[in-house]
C-alpha atoms as a PDB file:
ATOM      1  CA  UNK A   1     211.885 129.884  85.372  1.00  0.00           C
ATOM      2  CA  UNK A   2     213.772 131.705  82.592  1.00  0.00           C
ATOM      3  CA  UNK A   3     214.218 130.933  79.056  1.00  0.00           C
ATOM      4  CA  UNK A   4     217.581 131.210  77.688  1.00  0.00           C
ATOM      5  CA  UNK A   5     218.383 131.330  73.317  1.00  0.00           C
ATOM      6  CA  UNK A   6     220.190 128.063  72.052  1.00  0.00           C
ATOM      7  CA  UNK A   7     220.860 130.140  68.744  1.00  0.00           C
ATOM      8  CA  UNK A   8     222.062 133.835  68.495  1.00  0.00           C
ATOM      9  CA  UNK A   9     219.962 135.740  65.906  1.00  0.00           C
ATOM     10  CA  UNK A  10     220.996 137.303  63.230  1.00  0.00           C
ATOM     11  CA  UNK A  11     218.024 138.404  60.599  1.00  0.00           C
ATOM     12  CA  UNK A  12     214.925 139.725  61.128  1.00  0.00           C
ATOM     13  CA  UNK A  13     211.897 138.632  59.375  1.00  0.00           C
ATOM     14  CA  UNK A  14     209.930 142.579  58.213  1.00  0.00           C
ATOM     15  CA  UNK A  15     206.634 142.010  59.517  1.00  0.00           C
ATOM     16  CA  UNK A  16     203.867 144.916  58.187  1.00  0.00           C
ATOM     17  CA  UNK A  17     202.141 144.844  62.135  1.00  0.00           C
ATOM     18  CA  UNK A  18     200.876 143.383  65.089  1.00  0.00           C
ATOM     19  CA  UNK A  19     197.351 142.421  65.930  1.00  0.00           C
ATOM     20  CA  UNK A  20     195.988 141.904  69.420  1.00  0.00           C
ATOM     21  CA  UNK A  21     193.733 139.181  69.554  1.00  0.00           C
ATOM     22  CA  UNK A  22     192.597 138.952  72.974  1.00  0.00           C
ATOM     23  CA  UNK A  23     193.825 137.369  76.588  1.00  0.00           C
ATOM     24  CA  UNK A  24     196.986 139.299  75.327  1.00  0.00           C
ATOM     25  CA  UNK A  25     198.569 137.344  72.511  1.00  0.00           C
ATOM     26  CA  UNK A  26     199.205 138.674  69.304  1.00  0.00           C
ATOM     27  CA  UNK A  27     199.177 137.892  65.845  1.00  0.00           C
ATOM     28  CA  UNK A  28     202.021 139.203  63.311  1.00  0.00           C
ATOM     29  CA  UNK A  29     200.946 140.084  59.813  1.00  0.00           C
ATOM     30  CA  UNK A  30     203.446 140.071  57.498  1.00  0.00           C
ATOM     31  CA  UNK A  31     203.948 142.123  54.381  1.00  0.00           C
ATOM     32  CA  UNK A  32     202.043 139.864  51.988  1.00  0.00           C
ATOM     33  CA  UNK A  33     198.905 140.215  53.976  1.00  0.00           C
ATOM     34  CA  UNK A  34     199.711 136.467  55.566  1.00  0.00           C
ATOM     35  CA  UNK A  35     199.755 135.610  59.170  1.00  0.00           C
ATOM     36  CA  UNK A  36     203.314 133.884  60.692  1.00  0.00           C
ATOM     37  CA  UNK A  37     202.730 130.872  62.126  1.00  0.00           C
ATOM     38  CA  UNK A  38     205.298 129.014  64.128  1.00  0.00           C
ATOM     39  CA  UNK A  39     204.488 124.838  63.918  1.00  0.00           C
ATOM     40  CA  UNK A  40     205.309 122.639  66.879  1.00  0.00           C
ATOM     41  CA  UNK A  41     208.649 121.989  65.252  1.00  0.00           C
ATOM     42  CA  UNK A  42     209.799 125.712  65.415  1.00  0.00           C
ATOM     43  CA  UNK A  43     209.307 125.682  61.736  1.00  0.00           C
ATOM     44  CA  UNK A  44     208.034 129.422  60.531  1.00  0.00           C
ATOM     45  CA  UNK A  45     205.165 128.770  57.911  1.00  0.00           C
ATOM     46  CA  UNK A  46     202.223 131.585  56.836  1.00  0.00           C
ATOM     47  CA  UNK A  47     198.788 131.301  57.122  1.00  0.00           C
ATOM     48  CA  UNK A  48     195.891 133.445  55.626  1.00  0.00           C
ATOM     49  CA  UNK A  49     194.888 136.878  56.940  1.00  0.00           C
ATOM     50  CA  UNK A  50     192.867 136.598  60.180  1.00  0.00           C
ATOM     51  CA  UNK A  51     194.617 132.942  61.103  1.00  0.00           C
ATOM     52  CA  UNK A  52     194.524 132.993  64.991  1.00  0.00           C
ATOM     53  CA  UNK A  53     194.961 129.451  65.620  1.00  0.00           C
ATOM     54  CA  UNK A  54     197.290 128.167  68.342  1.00  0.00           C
ATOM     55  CA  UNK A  55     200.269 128.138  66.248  1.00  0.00           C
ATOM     56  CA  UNK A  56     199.849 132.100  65.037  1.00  0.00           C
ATOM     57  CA  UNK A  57     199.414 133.092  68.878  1.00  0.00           C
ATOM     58  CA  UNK A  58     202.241 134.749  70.871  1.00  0.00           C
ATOM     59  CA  UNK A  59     202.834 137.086  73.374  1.00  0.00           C
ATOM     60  CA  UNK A  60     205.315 140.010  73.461  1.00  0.00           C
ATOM     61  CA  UNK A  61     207.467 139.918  76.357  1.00  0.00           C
ATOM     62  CA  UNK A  62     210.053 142.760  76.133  1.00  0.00           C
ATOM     63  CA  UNK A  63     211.616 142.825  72.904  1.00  0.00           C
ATOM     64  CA  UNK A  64     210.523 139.097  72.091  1.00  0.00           C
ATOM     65  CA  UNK A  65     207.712 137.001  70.503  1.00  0.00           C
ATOM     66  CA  UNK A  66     206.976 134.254  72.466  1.00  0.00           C
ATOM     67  CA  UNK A  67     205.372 131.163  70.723  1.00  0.00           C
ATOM     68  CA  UNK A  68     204.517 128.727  72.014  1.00  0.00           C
ATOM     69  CA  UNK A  69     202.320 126.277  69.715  1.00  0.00           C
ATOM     70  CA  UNK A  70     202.169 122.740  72.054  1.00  0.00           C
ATOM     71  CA  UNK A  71     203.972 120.015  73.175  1.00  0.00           C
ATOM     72  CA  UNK A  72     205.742 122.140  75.818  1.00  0.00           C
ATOM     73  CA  UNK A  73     208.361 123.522  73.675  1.00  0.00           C
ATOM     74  CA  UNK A  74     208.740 127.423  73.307  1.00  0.00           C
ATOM     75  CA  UNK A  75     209.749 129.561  70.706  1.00  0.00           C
ATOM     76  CA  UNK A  76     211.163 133.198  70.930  1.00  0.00           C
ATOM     77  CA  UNK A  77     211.880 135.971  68.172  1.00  0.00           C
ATOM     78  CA  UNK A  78     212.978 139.062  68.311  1.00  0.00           C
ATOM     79  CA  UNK A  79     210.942 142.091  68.367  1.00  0.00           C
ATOM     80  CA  UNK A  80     211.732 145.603  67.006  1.00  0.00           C
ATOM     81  CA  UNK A  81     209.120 148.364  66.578  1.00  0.00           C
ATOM     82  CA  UNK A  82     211.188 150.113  63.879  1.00  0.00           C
ATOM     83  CA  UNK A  83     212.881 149.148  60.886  1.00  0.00           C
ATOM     84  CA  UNK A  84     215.560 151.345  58.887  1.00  0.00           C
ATOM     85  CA  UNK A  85     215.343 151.194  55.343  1.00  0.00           C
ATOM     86  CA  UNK A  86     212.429 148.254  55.118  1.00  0.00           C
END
């Protein structure tokens, strides 16, 4: 099965780095110190530092996040490793 965008992206969140939790997922801490969090909805909230819950989970796969918090639905985001000017 592949997963194909409904929306083309175009801005990127700045995100300070990623964490590796374990069974390879990820957390991303943001600038503020805050964990994203993507809700069942695809809604992007924060959580506090450390948050590994479910919802703050993903995996990378390529150049993409990969969320995917329950209820079946998935969630991608783009990925960069650099940057310019943040």
């Amino acid at each position: 099965m592949i997963g194909i965008g409904l929306h083309p992206e175009t801005e990127l969140w700045v995100a300070d780095h990623l964490n590796q939790v374990g069974g390879g997922c990820v957390t991303v801490s943001m600038r503020d110190g805050t964990v994203m969090s993507v809700q069942p909805s695809g809604a992007v909230e924060t959580r506090p530092a450390g948050a590994a819950g479910a919802y703050e989970r993903a995996t990378v796969c390529g150049q993409m996040l990969v969320f995917c918090p329950e209820g079946g639905r998935v969630f991608t985001f783009p990925y960069v490793a650099t940057v310019p000017n943040a």
